[in-house]
Protein backbone atom coordinates (compact mmCIF):
# COMPACT_ATOMS: atom_id res chain seq x y z
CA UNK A 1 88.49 100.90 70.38
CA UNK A 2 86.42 101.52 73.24
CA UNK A 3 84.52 105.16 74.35
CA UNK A 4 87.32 108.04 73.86
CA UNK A 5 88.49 109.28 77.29
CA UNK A 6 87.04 112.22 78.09
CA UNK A 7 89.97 114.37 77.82
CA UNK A 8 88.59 118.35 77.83
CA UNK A 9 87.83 120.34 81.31
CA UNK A 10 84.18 121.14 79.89
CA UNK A 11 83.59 117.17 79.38
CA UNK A 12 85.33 116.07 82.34
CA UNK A 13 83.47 118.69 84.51
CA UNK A 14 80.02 117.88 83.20
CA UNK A 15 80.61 114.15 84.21
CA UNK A 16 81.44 115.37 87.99
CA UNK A 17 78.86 118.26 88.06
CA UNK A 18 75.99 115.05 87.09
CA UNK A 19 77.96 113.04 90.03
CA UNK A 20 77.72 115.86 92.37
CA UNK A 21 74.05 116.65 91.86
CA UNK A 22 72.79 112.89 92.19
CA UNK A 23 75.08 112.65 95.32
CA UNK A 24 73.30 116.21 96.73
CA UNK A 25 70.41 114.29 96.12
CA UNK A 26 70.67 111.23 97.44
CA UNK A 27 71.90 112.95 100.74
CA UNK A 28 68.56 115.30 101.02
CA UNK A 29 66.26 112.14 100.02
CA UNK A 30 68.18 110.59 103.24
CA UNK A 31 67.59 113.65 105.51
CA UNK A 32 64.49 114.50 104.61
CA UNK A 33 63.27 110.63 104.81
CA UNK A 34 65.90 109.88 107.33
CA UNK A 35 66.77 106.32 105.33
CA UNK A 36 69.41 103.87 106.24
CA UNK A 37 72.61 105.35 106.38
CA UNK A 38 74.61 102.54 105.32
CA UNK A 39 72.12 101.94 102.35
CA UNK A 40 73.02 105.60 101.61
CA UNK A 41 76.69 105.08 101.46
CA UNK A 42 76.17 102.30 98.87
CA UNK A 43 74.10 104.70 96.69
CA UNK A 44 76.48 107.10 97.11
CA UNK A 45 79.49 105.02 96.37
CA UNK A 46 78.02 103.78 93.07
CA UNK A 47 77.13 107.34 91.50
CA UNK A 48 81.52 107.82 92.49
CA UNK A 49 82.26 104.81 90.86
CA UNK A 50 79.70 105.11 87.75
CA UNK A 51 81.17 108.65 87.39
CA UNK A 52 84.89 107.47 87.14
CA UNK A 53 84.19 104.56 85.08
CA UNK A 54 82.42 107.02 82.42
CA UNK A 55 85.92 109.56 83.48
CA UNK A 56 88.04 106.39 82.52
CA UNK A 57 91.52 107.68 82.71
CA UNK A 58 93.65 106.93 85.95
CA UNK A 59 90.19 107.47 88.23
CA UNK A 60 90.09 104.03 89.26
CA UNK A 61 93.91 103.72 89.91
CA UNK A 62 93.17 106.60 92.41
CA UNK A 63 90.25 105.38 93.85
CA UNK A 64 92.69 102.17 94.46
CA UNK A 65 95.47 104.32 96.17
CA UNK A 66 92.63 105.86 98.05
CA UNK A 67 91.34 102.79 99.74
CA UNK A 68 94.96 101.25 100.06
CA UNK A 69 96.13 104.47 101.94
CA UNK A 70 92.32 105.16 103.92
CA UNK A 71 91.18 102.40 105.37
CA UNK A 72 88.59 104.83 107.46
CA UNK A 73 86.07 104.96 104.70
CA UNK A 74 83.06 103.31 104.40
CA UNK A 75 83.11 99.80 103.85
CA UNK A 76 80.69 100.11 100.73
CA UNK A 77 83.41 102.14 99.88
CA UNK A 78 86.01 99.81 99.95
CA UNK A 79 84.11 97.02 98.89
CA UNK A 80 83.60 98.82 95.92
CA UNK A 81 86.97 99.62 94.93
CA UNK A 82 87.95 96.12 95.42
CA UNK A 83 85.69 94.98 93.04
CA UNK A 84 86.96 97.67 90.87
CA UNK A 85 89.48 97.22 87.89
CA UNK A 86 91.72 99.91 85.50
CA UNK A 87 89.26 101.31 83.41
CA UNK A 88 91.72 102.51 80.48
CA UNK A 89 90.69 101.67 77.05
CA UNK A 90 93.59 100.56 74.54
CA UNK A 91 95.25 102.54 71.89
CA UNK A 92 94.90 101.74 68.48
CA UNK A 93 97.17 101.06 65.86
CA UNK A 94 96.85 104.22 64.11
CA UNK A 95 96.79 106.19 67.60
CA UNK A 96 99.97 104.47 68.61
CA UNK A 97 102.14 105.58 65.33
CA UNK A 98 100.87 109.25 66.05
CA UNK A 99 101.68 109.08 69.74
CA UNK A 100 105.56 107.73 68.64
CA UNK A 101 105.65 109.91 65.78
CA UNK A 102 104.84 112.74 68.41
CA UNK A 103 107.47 111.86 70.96
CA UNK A 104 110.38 110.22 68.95
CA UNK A 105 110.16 112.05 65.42
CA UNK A 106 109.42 109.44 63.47
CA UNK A 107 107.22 106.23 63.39
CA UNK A 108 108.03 103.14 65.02
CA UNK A 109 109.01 101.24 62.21
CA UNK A 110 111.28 104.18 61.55
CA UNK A 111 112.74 104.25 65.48
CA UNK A 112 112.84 100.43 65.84
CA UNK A 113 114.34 97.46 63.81
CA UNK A 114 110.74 96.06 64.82
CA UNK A 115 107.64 97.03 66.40
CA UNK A 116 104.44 94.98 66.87
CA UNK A 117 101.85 97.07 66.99
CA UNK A 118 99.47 94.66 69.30
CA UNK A 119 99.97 95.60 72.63
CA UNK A 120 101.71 92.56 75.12
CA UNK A 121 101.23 93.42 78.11
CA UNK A 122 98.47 96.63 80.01
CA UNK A 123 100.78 99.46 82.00
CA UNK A 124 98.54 101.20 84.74
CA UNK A 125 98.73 104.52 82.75
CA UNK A 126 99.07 102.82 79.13
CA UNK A 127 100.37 99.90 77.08
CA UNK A 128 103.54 98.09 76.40
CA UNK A 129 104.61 96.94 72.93
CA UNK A 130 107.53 94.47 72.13
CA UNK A 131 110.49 96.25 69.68
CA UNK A 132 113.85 95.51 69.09
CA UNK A 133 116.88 97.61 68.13
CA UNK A 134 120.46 96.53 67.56
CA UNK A 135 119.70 93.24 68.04
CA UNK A 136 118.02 93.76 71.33
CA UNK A 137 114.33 92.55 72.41
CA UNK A 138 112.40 95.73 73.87
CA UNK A 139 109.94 96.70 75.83
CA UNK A 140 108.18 100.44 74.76
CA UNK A 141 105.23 101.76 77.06
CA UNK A 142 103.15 103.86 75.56
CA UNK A 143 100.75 106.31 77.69
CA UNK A 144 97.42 106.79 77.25
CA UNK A 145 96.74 110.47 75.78
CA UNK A 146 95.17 112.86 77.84
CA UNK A 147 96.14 111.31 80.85
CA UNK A 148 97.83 113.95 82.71
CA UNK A 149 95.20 116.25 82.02
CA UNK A 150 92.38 113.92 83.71
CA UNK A 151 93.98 114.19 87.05
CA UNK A 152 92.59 117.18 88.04
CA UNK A 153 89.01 116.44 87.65
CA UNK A 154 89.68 113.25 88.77
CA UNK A 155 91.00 114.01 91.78
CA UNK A 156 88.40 116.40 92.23
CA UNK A 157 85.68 114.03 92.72
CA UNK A 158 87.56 111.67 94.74
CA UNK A 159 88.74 114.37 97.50
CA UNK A 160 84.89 115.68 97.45
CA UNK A 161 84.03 111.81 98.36
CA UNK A 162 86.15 112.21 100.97
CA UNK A 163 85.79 114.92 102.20
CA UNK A 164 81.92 113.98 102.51
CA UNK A 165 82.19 110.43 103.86
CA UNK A 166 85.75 109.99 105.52
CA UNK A 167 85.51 110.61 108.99
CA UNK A 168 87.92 113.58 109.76
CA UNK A 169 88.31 117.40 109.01
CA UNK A 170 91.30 117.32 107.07
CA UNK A 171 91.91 115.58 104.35
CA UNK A 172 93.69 118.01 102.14
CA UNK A 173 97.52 116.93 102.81
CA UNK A 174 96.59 113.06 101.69
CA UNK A 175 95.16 114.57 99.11
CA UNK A 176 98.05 116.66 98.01
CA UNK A 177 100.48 113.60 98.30
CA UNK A 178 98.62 110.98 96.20
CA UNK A 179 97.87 113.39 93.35
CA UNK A 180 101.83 114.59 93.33
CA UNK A 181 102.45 110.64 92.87
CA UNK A 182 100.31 110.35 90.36
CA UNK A 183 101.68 113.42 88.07
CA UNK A 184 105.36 111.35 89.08
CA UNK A 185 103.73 108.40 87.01
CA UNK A 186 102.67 110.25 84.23
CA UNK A 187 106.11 111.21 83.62
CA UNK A 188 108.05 109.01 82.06
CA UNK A 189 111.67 110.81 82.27
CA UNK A 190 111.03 110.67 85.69
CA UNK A 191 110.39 106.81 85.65
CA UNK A 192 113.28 106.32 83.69
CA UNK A 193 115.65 108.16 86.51
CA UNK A 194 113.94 105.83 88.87
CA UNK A 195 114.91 103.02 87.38
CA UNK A 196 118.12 104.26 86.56
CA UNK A 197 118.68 104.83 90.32
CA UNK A 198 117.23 101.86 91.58
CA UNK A 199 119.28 99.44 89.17
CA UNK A 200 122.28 101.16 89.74
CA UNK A 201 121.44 100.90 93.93
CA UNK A 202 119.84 97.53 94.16
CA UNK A 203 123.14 95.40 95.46
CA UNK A 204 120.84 92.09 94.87
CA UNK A 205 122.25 89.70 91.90
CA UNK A 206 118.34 87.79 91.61
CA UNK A 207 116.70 91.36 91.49
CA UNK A 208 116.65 91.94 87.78
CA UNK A 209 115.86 95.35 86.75
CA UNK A 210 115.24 96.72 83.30
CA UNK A 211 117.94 99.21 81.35
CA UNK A 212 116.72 102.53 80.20
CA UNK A 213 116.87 103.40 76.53
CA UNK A 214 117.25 107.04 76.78
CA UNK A 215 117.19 108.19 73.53
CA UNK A 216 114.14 106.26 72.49
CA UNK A 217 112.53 107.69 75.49
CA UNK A 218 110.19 111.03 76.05
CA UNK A 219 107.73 111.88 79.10
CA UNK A 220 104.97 109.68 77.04
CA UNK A 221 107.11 107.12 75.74
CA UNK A 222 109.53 104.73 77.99
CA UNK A 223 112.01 102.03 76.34
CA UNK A 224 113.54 99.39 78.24
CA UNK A 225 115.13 96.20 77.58
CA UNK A 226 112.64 93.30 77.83
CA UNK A 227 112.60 90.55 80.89
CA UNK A 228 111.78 87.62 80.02
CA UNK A 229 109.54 86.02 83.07
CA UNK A 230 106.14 85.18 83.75
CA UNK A 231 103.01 87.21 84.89
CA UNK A 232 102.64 86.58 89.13
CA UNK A 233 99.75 84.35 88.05
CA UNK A 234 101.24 82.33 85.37
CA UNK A 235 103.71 81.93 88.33
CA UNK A 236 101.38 80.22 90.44
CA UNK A 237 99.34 78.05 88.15
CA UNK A 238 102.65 76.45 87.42
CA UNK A 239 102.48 74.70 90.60
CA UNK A 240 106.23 75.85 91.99
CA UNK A 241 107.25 74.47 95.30
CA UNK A 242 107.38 75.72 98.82
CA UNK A 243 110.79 76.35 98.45
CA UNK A 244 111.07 78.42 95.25
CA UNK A 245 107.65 80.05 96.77
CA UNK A 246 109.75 81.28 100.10
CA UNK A 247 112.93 82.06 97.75
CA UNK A 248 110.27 84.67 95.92
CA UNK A 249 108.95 86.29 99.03
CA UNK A 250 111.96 86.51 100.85
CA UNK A 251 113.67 88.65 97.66
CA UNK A 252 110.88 90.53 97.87
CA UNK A 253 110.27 91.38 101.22
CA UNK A 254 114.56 92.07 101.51
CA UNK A 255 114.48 93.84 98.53
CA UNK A 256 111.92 96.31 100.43
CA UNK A 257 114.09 96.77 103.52
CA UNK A 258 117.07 96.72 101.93
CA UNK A 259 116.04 99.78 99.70
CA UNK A 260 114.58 101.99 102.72
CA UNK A 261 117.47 101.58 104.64
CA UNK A 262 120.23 101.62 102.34
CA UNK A 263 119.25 104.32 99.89
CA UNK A 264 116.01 105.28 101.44
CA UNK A 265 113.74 104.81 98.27
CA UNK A 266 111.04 102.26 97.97
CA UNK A 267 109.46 101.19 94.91
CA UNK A 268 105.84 102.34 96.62
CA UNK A 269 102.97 100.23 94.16
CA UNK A 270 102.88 96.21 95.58
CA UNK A 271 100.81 95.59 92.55
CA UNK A 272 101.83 91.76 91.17
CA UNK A 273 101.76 92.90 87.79
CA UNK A 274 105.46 94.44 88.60
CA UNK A 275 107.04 91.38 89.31
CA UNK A 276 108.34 88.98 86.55
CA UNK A 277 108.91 85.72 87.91
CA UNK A 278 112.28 84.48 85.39
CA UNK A 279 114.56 81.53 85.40
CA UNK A 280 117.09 80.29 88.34
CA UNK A 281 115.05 81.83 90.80
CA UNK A 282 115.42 85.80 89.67
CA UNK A 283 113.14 88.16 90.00
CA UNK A 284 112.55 91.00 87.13
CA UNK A 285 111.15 94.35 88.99
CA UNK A 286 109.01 97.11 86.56
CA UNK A 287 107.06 100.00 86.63
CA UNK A 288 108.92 102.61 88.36
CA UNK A 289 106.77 105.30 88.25
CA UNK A 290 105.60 105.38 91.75
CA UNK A 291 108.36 105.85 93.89
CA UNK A 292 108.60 106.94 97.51
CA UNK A 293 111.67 109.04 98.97
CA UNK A 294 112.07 108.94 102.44
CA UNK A 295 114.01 111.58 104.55
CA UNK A 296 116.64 110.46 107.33
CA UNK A 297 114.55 112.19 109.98
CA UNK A 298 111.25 110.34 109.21
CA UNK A 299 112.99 107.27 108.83
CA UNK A 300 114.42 107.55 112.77
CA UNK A 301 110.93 107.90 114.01
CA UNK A 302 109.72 105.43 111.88
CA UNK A 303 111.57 102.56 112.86
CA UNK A 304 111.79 103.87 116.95
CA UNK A 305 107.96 103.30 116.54
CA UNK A 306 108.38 99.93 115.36
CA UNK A 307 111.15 98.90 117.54
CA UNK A 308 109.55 99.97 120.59
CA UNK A 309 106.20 98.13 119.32
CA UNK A 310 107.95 94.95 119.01
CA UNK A 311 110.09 95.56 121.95
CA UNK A 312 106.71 95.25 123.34
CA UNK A 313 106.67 98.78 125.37
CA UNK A 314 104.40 100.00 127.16
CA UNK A 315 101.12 101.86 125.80
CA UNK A 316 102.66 105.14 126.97
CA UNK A 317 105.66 105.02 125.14
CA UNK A 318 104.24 103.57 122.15
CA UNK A 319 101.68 107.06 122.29
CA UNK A 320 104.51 109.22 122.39
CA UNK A 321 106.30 107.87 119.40
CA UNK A 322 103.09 107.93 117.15
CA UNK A 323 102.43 112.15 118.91
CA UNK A 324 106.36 112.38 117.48
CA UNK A 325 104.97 111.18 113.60
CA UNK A 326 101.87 113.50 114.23
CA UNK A 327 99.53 110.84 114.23
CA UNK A 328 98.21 111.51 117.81
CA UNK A 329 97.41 115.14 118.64
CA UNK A 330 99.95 116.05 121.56
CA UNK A 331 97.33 118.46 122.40
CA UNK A 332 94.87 115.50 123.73
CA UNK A 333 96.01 114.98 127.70
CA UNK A 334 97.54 111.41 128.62
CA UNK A 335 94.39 109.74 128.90
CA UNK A 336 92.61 110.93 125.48
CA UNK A 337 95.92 110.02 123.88
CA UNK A 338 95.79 106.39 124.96
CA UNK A 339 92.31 106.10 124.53
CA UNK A 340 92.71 106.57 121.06
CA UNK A 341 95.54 104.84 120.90
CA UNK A 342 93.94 101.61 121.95
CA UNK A 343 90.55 101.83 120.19
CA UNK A 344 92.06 103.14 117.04
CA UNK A 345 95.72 102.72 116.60
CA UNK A 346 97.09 99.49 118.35
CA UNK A 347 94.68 96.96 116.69
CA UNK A 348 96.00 98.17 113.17
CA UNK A 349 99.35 98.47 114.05
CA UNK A 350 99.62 94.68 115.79
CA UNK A 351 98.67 93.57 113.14
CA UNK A 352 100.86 95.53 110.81
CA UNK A 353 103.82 94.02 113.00
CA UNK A 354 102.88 90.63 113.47
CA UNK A 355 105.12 89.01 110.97
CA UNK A 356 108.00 90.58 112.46
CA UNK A 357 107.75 89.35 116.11
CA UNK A 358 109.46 86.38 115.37
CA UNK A 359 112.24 85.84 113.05
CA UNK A 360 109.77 84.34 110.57
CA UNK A 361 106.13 84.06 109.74
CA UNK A 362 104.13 81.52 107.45
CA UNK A 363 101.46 82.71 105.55
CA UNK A 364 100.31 79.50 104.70
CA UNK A 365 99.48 78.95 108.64
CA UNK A 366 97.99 83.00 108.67
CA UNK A 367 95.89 82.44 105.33
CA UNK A 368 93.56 84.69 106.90
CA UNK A 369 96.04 87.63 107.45
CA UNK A 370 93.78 89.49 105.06
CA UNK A 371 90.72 88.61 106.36
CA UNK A 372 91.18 89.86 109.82
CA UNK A 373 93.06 92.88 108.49
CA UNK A 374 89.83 93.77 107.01
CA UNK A 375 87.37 92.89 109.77
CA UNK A 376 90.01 94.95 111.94
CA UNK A 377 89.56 97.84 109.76
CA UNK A 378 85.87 97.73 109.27
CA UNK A 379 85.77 97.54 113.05
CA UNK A 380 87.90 100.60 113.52
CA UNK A 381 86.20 102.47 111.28
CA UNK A 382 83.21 102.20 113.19
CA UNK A 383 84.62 103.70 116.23
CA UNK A 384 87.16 106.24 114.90
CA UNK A 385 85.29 110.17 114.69
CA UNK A 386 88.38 112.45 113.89
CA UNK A 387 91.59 111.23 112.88
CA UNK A 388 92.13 111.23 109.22
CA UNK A 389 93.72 114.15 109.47
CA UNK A 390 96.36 113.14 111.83
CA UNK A 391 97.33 110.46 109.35
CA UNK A 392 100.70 110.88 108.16
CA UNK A 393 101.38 110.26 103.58
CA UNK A 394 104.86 109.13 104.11
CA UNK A 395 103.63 106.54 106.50
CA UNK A 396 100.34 105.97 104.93
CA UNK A 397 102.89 104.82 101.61
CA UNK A 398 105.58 102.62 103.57
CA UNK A 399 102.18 100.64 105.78
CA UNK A 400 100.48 100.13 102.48
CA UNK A 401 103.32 99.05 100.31
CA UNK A 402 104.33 96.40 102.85
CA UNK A 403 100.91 95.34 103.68
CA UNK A 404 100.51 94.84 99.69
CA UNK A 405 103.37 92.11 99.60
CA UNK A 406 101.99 90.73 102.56
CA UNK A 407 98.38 90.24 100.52
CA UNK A 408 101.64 88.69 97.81
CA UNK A 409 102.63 86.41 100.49
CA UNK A 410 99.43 85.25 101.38
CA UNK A 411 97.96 84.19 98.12
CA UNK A 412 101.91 82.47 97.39
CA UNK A 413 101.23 80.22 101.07
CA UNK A 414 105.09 81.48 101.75
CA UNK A 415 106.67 81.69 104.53
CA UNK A 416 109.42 84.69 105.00
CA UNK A 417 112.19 85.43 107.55
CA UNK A 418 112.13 88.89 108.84
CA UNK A 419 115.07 88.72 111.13
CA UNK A 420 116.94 90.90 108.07
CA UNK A 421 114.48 93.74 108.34
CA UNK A 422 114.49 93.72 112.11
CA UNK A 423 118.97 94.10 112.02
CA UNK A 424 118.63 96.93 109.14
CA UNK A 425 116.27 98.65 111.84
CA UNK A 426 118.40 98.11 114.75
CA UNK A 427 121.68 99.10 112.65
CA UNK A 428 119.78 102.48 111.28
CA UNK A 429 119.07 103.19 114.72
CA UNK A 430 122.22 102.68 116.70
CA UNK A 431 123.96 104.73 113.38
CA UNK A 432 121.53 107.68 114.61
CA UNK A 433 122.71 107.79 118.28
């Protein structure tokens, strides 16, 4: 088993404390010596990222919500969060019979027909193990101990890395809403309602969703009944065609829309490693533990904004709708406003709507969607002094959930049809006048 997670507020805060200090010096070496800024950031950004590897835990999976959510920071920043991966170390044997013991009164081989103690499959916040019960094949995630407790110290350092480098005043409420999702993933009985909700809501026969085993269930141990699919890579290596390619995306990108606007959840982490690609063309959606509610009154102004961008209004109305989601200040006067609006705003959110213009979009013919998504940002971060405050969570979670199937779509070469999310945003919004 690898290094033990630091689990204890003493151990935790003498990693950050030897963070902080190195990063207090690296920034007087700079002033005093008045080095290369950008040189600095990189410094900087590998003292973070040294520091959360040695935290292990769920630091990285923040640090990767953090850049999804922020595209304002520092592109050493980014560059090295991209490069990043989950830094959890895997419970052994003897820890996973305590763990059950713990949460379900006895030990697996007790609570399940069968349990293979070798871990199938990595869970953001834990492991998976196959079981069965009755006569039914299961799936059992089991979270990593101390978990929950990391998130504080965790979060510390990342919200003093932005507070440092991102360029704005305020980052506080971002702050606030990433770390409540993140204590929403660390509970399973939570998860399990989630899915519970969504598999009882999702009116989609070739969305397969996983039942709940309640009783074998705790807030640090989640049974479901096993899918039996394929990993999104296995997926592709199997050389599928165009069409069965398209059939994917599109039940993705529907599934999406059709959840907003029908029961206004949306299952908020794009990550591939939720998706089972099964037989006949279904689709087996996991992981439920990051899961974004959206209020009536958001969604209106929401999807106004959109409409009116691809009703292709004019700059003035667009400001006004993005001053109504408290993204623009309405103190700025008309011509601040739209200044910002076009050097900021507008290049980001073009692109953000681009696949919807038409009533379908091939990412095999955009293979550099990504690419210019990325040069867009790193341009706009350059220019942008004050705004990540104005930024709004619920937004920030919708933009980067989407934009993570479209990185999906890309790397399939599919081609989807939006003209279904454009109707469900037209229907929402003649409903609401």
């Amino acid at each position: 088993m690898d290094k033990q997670l630091p689990v204890s507020k003493f151990s935790r805060g003498k990693v950050l404390g030897k963070a902080l200090l190195k990063i207090g010096a690296k920034k007087s070496k700079r002033f005093i010596t008045n080095g290369n800024k950008e040189q600095n950031h990189e410094e900087i950004a590998d003292i973070i990222f040294d520091a959360l590897g040695e935290l292990k835990g769920i630091s990285v999976k923040i640090a990767q919500q953090v850049a999804l959510g922020m595209p304002f920071l520092p592109p050493a920043y980014l560059e090295k969060i991209s490069k990043s991966f989950n830094a959890i170390p895997s419970i052994n044997r003897a820890l996973v019979r305590k763990i059950i013991k713990t949460e379900l009164g006895v030990y697996p081989q007790d609570a399940f027909d069968s349990f293979d103690m070798s871990a199938f499959a990595a869970a953001s916040l834990g492991q998976v193990h196959k079981a069965s019960k009755d006569n039914q094949q299961l799936a059992v995630k089991v979270q990593y101990p101390g978990i929950k407790k990391s998130i504080e110290s965790d979060m510390s350092l990342i919200h003093f890395g932005l507070k440092r480098f991102a360029k704005g005043k305020n980052v506080d409420h971002i702050i606030t809403e990433i770390e409540e999702r993140l204590y929403e993933e660390v509970d399973y009985i939570l998860e399990a309602q989630n899915c519970d909700f969504f598999k009882e809501n999702m009116d989609n026969k070739n969305i397969v969703i996983p039942k709940v085993y309640h009783k074998l269930s705790t807030d640090k141990v989640l049974t479901t009944s096993l899918l039996k699919g394929v990993s999104f890579e296995t997926y592709l290596a199997s050389n599928p065609t165009q069409k069965q390619k398209d059939a994917y995306a599109q039940l993705i990108i529907d599934s999406f829309f059709y959840s907003l606007y029908h029961f206004k959840h949306i299952h908020a982490d794009p990550n591939p490693g939720n998706f089972l690609f099964m037989e006949d063309g279904k689709l087996g959606l996991i992981n439920f533990g990051c899961v974004k509610k959206v209020d009536d009154e958001f969604l209106k102004l929401y999807t106004n904004l959109h409409l009116a961008i691809l009703e292709n209004q004019e700059d003035e109305a667009i400001v006004k709708q993005y001053q109504k989601l408290k993204m623009i200040p309405k103190q700025m006067n008309t011509k601040e406003a739209l200044a910002f609006y076009c050097e900021v705003i507008k290049p980001l959110d073009r692109l953000y709507i681009e696949p919807m213009i038409d009533n379908s979009y091939d990412f095999k013919e955009n293979s550099n969607f990504s690419k210019r998504g990325f040069e867009m940002v790193f341009e706009v971060q350059k220019k942008q002094t004050n705004s990540v405050h104005m930024l709004n969570e619920t937004f920030i979670f919708l933009d980067r959930t989407l934009l993570g199937y479209y990185a999906l779509f890309e790397k399939m070469g599919a081609k989807i049809n939006t003209q279904f999310a454009v109707e469900l945003m037209n229907e929402f919004k003649e409903k609401r006048i």
